[in-house]
C-alpha atoms as a PDB file:
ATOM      1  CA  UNK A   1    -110.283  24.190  53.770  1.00  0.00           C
ATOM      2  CA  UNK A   2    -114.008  24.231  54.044  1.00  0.00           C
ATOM      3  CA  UNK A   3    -116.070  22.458  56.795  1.00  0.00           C
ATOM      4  CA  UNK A   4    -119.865  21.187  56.599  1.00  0.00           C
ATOM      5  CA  UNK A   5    -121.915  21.067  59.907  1.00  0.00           C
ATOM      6  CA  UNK A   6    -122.913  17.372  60.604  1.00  0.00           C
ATOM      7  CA  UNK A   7    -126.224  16.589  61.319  1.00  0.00           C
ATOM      8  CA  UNK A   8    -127.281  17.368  64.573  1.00  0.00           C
ATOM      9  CA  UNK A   9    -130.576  16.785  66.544  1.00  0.00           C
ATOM     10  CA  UNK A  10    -131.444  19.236  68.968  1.00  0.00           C
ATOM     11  CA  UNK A  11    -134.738  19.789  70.831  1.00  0.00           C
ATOM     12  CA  UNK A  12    -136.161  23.409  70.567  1.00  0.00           C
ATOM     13  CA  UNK A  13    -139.794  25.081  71.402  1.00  0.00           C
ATOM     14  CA  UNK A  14    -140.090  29.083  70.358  1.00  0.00           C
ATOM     15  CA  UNK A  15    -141.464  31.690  72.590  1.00  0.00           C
ATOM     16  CA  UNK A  16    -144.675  33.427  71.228  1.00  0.00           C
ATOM     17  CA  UNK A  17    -145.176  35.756  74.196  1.00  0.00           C
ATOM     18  CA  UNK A  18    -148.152  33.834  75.571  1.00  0.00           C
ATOM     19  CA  UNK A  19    -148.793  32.231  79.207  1.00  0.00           C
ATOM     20  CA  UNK A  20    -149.010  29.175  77.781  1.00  0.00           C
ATOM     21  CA  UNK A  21    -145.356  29.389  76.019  1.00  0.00           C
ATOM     22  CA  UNK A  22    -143.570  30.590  79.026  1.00  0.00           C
ATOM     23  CA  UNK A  23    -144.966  26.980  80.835  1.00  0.00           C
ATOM     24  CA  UNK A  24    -144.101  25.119  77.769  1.00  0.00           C
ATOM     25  CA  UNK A  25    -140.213  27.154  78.162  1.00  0.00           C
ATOM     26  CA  UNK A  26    -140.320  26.147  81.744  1.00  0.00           C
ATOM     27  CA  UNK A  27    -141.174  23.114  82.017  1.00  0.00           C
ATOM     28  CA  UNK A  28    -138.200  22.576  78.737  1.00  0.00           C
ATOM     29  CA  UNK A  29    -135.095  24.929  80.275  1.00  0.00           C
ATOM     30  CA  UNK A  30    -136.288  24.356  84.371  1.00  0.00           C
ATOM     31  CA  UNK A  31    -133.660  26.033  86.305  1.00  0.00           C
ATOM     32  CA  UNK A  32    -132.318  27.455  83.135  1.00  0.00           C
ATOM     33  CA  UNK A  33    -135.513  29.974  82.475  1.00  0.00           C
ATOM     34  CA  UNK A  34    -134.686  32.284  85.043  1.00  0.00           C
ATOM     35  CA  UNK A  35    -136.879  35.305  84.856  1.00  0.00           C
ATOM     36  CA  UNK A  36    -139.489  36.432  83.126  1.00  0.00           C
ATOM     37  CA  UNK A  37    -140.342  40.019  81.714  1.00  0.00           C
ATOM     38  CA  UNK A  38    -144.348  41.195  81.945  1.00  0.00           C
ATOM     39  CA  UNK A  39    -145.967  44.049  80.212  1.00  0.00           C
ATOM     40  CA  UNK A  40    -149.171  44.747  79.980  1.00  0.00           C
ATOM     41  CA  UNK A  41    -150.013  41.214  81.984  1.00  0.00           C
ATOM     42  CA  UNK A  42    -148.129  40.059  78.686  1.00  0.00           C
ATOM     43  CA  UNK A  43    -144.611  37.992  78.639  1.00  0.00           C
ATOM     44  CA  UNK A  44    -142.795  40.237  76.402  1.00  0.00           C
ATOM     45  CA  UNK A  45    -139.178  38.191  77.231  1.00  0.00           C
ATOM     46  CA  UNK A  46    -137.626  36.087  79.457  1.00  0.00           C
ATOM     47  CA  UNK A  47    -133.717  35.334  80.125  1.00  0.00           C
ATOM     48  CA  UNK A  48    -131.901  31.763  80.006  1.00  0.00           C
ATOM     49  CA  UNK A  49    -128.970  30.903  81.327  1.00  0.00           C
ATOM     50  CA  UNK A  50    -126.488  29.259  79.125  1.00  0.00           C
ATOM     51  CA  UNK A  51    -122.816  28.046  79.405  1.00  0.00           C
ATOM     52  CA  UNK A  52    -121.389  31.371  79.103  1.00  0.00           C
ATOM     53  CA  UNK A  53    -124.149  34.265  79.493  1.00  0.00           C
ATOM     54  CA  UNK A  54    -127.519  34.687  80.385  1.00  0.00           C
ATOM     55  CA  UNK A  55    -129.809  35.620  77.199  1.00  0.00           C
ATOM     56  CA  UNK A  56    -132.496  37.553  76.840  1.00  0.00           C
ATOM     57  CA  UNK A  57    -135.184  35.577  74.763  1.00  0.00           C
ATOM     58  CA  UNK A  58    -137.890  38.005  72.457  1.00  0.00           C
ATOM     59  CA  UNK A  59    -141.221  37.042  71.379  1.00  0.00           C
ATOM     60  CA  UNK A  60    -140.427  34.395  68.457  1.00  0.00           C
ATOM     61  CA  UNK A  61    -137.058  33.263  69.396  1.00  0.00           C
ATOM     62  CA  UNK A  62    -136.607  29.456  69.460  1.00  0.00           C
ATOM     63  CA  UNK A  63    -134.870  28.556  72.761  1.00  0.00           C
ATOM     64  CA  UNK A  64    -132.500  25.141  71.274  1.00  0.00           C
ATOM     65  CA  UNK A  65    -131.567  22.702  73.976  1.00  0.00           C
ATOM     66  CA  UNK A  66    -128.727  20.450  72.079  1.00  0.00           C
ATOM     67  CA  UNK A  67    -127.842  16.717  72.951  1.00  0.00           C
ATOM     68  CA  UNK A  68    -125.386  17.645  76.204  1.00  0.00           C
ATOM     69  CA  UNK A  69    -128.677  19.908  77.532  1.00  0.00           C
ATOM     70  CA  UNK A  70    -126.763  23.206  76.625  1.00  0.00           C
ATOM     71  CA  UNK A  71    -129.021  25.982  75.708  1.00  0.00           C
ATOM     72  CA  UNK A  72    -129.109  28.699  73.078  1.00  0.00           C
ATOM     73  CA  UNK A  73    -131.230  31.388  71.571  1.00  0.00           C
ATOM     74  CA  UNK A  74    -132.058  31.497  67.069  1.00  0.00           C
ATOM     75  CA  UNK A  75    -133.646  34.013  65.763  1.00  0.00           C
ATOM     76  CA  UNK A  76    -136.725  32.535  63.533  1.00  0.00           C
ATOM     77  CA  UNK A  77    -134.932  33.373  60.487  1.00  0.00           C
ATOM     78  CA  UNK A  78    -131.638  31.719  61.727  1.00  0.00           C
ATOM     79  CA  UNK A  79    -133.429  28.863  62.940  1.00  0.00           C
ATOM     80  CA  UNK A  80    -135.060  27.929  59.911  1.00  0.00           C
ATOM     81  CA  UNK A  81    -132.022  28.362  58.243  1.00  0.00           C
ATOM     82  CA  UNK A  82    -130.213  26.094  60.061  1.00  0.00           C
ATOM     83  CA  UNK A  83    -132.909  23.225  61.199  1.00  0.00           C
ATOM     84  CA  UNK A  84    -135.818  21.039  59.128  1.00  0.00           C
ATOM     85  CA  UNK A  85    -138.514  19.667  61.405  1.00  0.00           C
ATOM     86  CA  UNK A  86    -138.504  15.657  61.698  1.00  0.00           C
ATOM     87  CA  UNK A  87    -142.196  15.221  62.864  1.00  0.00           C
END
């Protein structure tokens, strides 16, 4: 048997590695961000907490919160695989 994915929205910002991301990823994940990783003065990564795991999340991951608030990490290329923008 084969299975297609129903649609699904799901809210999701991506971390660029700048000061201004990391407050964007706070403010979205709050208690879920849980550290950040400087080099440099730069954010090179930070880790979120998710159901299972924390992950560690690299400059251009998208950080997906779906609709019970659990969180995951997509690569850019999976992400755009998987999800169209609505705005």
């Amino acid at each position: 048997m084969k299975y297609v994915k129903k649609p699904l929205e799901v809210e999701a910002i991506q971390f660029t590695g700048t000061n201004e991301s990391l407050k964007e990823i706070e403010d979205f994940a709050k208690e879920n961000c849980t550290s950040a990783e400087f080099q440099g003065g730069k954010v090179i990564g930070l880790s979120i907490r998710t159901l299972e795991i924390n992950l560690y999340a690299s400059i251009g991951d998208f950080v997906v919160k779906d609709i019970d608030g659990n969180f995951s990490l997509l690569s850019p290329r999976v992400f755009e695989k998987i999800y169209d923008l609505l705005n």
